[in-house]
PDB file of N, CA and C in Angstrom:
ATOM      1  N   UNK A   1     237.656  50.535 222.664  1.00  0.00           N
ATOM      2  CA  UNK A   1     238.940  51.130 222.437  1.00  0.00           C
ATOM      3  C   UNK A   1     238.725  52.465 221.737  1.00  0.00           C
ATOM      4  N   UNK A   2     239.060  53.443 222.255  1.00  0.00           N
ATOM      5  CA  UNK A   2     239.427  55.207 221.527  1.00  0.00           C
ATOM      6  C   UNK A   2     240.641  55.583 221.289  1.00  0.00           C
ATOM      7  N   UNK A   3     241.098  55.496 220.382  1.00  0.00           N
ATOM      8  CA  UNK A   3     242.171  55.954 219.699  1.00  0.00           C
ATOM      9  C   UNK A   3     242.090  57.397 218.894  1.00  0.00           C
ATOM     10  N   UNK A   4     241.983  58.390 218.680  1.00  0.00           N
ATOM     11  CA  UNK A   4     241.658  59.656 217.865  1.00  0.00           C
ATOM     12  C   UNK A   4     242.691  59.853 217.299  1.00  0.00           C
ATOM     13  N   UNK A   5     244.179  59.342 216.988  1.00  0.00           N
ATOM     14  CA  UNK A   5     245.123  59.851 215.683  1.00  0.00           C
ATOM     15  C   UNK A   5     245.343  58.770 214.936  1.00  0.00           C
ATOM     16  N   UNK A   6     244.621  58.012 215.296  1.00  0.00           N
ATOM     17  CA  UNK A   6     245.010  56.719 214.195  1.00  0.00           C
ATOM     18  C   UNK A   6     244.747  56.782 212.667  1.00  0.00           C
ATOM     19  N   UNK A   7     245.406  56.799 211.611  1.00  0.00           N
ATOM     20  CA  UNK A   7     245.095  56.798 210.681  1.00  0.00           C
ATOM     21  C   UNK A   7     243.695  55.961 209.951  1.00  0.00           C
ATOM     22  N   UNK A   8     242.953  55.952 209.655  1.00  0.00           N
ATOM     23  CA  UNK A   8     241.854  55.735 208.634  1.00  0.00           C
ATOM     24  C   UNK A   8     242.517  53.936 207.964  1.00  0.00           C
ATOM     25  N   UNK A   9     243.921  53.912 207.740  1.00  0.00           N
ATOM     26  CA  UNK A   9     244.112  52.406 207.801  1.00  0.00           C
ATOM     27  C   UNK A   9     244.305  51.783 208.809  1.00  0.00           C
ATOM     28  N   UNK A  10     244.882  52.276 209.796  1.00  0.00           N
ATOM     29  CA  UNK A  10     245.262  51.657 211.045  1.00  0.00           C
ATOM     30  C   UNK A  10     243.424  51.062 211.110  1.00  0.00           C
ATOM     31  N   UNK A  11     242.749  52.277 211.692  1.00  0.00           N
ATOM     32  CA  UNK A  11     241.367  51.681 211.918  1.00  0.00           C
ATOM     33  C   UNK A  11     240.838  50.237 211.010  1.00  0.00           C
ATOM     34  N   UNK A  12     241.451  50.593 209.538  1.00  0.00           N
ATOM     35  CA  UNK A  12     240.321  49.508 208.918  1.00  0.00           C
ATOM     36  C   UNK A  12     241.305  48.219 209.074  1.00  0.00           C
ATOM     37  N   UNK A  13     242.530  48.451 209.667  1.00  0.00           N
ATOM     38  CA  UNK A  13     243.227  47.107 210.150  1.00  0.00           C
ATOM     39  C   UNK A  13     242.491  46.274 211.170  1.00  0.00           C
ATOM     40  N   UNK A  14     242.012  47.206 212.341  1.00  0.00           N
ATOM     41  CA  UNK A  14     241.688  46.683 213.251  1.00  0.00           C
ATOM     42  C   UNK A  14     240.704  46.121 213.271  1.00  0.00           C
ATOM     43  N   UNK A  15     239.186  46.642 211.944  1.00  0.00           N
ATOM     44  CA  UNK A  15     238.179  46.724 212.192  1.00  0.00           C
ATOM     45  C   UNK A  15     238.610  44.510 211.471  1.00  0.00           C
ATOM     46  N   UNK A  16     239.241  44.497 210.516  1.00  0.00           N
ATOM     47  CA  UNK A  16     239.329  43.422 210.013  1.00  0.00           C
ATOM     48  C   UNK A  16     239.958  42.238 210.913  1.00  0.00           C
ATOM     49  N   UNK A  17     240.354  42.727 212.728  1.00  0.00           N
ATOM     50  CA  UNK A  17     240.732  41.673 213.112  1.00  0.00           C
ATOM     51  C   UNK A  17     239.180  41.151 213.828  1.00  0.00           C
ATOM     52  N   UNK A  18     238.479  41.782 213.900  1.00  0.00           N
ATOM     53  CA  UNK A  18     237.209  42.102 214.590  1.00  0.00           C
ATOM     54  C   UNK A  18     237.168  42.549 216.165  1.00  0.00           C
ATOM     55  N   UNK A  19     235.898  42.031 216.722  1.00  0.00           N
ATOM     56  CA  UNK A  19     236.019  42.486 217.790  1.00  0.00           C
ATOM     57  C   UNK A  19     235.126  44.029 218.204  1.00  0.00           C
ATOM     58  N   UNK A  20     234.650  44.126 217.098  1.00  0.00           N
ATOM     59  CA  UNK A  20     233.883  45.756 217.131  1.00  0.00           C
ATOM     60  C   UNK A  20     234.840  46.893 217.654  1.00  0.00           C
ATOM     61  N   UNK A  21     234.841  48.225 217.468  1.00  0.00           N
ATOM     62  CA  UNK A  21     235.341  49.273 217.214  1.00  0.00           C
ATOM     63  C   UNK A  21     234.431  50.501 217.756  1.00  0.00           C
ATOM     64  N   UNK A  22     234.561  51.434 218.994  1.00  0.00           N
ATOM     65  CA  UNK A  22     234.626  52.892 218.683  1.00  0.00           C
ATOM     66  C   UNK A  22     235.105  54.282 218.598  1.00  0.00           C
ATOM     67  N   UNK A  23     235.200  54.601 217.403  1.00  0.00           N
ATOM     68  CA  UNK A  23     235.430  55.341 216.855  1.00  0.00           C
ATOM     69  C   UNK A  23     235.426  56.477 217.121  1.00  0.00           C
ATOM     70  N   UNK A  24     236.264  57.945 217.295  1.00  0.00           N
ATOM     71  CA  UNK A  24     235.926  58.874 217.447  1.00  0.00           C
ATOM     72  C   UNK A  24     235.954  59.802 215.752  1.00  0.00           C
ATOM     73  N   UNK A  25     234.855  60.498 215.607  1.00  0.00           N
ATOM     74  CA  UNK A  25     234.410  60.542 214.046  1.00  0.00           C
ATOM     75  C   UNK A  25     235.280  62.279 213.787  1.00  0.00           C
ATOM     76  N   UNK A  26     234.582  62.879 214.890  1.00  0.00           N
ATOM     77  CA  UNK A  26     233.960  64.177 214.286  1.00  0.00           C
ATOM     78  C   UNK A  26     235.101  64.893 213.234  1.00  0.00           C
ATOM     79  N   UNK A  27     236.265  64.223 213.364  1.00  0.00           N
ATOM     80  CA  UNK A  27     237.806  65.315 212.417  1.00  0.00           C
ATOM     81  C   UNK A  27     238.339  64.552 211.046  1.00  0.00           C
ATOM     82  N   UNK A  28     237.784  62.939 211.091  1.00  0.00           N
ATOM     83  CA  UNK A  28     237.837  62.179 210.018  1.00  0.00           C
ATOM     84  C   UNK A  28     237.152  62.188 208.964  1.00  0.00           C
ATOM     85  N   UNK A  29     237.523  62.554 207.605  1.00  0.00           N
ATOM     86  CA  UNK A  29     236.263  62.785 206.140  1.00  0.00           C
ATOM     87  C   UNK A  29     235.347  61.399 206.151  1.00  0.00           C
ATOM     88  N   UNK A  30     234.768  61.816 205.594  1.00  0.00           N
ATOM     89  CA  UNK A  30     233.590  60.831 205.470  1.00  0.00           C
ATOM     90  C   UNK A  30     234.317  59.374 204.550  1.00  0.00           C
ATOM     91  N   UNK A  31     234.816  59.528 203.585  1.00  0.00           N
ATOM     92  CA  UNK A  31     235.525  58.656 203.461  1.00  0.00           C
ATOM     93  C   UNK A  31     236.103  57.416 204.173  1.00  0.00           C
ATOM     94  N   UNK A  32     236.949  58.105 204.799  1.00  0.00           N
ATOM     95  CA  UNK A  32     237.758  57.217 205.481  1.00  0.00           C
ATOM     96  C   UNK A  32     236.283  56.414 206.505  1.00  0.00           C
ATOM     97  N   UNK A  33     235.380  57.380 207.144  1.00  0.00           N
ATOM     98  CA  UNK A  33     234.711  56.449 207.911  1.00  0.00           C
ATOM     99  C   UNK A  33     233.700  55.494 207.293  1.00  0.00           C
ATOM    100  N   UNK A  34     233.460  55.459 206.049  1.00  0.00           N
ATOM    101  CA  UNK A  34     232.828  54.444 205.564  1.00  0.00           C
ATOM    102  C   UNK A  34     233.812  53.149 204.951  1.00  0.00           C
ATOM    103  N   UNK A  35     235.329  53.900 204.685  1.00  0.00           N
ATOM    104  CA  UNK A  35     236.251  52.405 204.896  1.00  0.00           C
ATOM    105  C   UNK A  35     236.052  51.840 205.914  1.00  0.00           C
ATOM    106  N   UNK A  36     235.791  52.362 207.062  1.00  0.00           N
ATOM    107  CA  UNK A  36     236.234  51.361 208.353  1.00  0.00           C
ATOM    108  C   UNK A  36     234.888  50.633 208.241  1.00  0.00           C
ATOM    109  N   UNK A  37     233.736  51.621 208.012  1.00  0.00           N
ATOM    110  CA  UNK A  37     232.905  50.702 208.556  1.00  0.00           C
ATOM    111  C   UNK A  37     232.389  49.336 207.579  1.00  0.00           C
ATOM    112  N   UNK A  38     233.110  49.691 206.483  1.00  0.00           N
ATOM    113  CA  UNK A  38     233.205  48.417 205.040  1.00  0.00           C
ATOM    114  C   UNK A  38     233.838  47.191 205.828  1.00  0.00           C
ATOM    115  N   UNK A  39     235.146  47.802 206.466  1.00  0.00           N
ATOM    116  CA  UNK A  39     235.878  46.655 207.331  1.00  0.00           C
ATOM    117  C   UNK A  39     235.060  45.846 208.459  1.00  0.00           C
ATOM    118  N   UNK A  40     234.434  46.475 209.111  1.00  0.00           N
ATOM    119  CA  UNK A  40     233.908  46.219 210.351  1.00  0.00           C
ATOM    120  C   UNK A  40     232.836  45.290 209.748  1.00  0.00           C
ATOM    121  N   UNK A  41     231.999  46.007 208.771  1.00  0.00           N
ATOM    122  CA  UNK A  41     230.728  44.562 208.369  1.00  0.00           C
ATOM    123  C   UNK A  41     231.168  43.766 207.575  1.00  0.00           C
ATOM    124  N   UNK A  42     232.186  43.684 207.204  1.00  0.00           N
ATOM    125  CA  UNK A  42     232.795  42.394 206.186  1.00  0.00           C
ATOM    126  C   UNK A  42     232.942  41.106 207.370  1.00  0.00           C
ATOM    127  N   UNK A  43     233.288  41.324 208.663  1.00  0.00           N
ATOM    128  CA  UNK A  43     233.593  40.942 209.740  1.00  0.00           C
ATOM    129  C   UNK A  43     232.044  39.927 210.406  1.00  0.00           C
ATOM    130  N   UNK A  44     231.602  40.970 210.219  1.00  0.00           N
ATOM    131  CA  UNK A  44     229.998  41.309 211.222  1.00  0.00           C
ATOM    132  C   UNK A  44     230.320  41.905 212.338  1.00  0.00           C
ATOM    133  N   UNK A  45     230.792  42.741 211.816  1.00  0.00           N
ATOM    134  CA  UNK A  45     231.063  43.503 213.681  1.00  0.00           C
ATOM    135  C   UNK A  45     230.327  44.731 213.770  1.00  0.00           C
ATOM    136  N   UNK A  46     230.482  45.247 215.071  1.00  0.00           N
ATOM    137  CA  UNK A  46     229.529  46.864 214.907  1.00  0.00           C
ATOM    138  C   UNK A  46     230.914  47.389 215.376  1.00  0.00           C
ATOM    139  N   UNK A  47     230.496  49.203 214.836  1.00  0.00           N
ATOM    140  CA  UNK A  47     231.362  50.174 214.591  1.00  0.00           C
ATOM    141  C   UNK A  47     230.588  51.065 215.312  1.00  0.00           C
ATOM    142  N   UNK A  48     230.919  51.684 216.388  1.00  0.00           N
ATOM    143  CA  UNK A  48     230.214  52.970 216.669  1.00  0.00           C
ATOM    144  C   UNK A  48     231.219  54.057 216.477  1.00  0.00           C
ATOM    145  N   UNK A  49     230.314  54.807 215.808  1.00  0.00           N
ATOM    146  CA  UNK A  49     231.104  56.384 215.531  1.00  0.00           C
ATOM    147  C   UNK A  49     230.346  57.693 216.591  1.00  0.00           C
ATOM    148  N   UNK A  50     231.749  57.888 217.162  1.00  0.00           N
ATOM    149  CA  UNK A  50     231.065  59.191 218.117  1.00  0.00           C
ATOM    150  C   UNK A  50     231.236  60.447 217.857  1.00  0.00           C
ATOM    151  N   UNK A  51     230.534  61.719 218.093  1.00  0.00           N
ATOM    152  CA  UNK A  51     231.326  63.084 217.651  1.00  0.00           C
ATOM    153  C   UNK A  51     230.886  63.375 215.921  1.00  0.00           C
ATOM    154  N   UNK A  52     229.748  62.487 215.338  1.00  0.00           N
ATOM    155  CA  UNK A  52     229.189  62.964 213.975  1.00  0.00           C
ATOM    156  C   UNK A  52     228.898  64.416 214.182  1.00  0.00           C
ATOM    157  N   UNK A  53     228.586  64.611 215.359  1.00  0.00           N
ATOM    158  CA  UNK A  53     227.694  66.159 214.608  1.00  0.00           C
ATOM    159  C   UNK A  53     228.444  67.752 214.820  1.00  0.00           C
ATOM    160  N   UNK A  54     228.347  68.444 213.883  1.00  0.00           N
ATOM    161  CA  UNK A  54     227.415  68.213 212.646  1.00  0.00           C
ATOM    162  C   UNK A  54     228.306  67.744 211.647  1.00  0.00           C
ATOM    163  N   UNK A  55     227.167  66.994 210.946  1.00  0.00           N
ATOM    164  CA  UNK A  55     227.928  66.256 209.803  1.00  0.00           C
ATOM    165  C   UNK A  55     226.210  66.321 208.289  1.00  0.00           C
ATOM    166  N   UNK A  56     226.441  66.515 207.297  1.00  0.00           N
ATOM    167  CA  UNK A  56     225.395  66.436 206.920  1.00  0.00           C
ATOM    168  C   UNK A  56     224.607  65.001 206.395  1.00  0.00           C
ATOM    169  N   UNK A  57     223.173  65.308 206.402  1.00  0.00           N
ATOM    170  CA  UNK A  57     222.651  63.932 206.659  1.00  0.00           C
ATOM    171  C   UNK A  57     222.905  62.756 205.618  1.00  0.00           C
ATOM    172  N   UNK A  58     223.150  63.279 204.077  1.00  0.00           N
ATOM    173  CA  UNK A  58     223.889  62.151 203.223  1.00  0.00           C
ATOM    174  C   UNK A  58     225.220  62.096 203.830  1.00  0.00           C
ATOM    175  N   UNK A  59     225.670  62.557 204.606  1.00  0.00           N
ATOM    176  CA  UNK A  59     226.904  61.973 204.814  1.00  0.00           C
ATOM    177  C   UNK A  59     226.730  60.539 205.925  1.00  0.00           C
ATOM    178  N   UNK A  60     226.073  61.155 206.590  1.00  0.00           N
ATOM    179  CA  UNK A  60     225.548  60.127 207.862  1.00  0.00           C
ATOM    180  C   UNK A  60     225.084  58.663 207.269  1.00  0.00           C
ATOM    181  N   UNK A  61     224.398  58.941 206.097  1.00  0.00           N
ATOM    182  CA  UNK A  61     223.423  57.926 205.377  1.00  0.00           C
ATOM    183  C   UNK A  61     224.682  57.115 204.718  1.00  0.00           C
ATOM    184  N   UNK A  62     225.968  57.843 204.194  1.00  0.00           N
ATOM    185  CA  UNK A  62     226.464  56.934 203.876  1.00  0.00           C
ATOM    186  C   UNK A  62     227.362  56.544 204.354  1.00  0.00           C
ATOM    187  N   UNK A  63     227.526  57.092 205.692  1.00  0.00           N
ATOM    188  CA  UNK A  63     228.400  55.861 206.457  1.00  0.00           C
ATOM    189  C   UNK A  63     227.631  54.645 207.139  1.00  0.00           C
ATOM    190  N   UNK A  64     226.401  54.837 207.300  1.00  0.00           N
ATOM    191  CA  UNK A  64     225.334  53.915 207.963  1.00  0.00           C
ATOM    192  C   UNK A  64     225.400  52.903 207.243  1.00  0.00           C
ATOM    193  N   UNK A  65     224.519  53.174 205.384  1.00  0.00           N
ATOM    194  CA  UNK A  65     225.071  52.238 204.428  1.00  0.00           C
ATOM    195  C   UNK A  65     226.046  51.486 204.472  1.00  0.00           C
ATOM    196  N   UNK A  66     226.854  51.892 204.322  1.00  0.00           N
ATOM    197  CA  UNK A  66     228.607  51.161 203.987  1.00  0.00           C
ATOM    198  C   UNK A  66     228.456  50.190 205.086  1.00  0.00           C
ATOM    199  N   UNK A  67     227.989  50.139 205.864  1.00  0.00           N
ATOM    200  CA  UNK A  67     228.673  48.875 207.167  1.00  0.00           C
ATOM    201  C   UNK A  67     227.422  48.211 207.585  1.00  0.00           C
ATOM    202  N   UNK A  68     226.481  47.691 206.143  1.00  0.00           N
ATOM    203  CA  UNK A  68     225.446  47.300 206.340  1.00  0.00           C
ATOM    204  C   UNK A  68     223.737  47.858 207.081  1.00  0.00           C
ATOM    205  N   UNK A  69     223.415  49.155 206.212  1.00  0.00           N
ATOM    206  CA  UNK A  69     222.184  49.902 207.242  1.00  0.00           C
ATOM    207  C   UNK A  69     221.181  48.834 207.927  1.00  0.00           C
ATOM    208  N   UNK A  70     220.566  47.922 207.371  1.00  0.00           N
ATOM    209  CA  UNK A  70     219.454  47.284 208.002  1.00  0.00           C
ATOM    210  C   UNK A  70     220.084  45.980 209.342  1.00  0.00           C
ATOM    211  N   UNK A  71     221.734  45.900 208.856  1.00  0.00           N
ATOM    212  CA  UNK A  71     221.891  44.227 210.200  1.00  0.00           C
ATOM    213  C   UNK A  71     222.391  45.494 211.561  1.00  0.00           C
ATOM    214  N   UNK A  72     222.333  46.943 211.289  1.00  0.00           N
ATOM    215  CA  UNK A  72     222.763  47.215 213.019  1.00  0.00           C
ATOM    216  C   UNK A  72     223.747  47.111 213.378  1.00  0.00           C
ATOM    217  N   UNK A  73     224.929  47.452 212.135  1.00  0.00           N
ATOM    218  CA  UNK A  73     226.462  47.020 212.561  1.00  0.00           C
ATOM    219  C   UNK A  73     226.953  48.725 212.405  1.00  0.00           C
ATOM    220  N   UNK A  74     226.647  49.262 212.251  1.00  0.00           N
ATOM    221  CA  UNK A  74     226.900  50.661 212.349  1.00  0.00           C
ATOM    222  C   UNK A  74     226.043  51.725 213.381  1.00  0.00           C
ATOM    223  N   UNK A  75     226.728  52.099 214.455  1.00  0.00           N
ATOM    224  CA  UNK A  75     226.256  53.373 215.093  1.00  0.00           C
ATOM    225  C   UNK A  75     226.826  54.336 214.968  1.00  0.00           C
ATOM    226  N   UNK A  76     225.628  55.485 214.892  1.00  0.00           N
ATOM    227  CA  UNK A  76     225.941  56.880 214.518  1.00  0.00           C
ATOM    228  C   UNK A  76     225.660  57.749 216.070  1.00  0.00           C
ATOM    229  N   UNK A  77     226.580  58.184 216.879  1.00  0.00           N
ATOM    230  CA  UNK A  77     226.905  59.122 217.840  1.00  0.00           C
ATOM    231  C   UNK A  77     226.686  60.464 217.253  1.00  0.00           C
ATOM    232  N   UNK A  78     225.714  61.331 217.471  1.00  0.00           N
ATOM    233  CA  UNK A  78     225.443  62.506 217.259  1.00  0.00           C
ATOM    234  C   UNK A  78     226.690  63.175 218.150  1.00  0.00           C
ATOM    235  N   UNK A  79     226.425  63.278 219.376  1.00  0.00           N
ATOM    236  CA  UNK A  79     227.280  64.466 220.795  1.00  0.00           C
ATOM    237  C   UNK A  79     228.746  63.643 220.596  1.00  0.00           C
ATOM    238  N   UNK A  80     229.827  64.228 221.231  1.00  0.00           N
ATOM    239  CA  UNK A  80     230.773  64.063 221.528  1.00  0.00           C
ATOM    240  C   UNK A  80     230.410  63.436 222.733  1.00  0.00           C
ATOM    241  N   UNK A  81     231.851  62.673 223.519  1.00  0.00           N
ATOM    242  CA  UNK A  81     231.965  61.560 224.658  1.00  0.00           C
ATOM    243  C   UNK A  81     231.597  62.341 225.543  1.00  0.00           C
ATOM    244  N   UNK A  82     231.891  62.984 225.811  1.00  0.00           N
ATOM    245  CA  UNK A  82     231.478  64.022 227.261  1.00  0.00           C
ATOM    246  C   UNK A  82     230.202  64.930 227.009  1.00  0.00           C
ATOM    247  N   UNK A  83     229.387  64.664 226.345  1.00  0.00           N
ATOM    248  CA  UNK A  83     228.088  65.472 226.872  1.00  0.00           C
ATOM    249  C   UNK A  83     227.137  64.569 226.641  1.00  0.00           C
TER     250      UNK A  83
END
């Protein structure tokens, strides 16, 4: 599912029904995308985020973190959907 105006709660609503989530990143603060992805591994779900770049690399690190770095419930999409 791609949704791009959804608010940052809407997302962490959804991420909490489960079902995994992706995300389009690149216009959302870093913030908000490490709420969702808090939501998404509380779950065990994966979150892919598309459209990171550029984003800088502690930022990346801590959205990876937040949604569990080592179980693989967080992907980080460098390019946007179309390239």
């Amino acid at each position: 599912m791609i949704i791009e105006t959804e608010s940052a709660e809407e997302w962490v609503k959804r991420a909490a029904l489960g079902g995994g989530l992706r995300v389009e990143a690149g216009h959302r603060p870093t913030d908000d995308l490490v709420k969702i992805a808090v939501a998404a591994s509380l779950r065990g779900d994966r979150v892919t985020f598309f459209g990171l770049n550029p984003r800088p690399l502690n930022d990346l690190l801590k959205i990876v973190a937040a949604g569990g770095l080592w179980q693989g419930r967080v992907n980080a999409e460098l390019t946007s959907p179309g390239r």
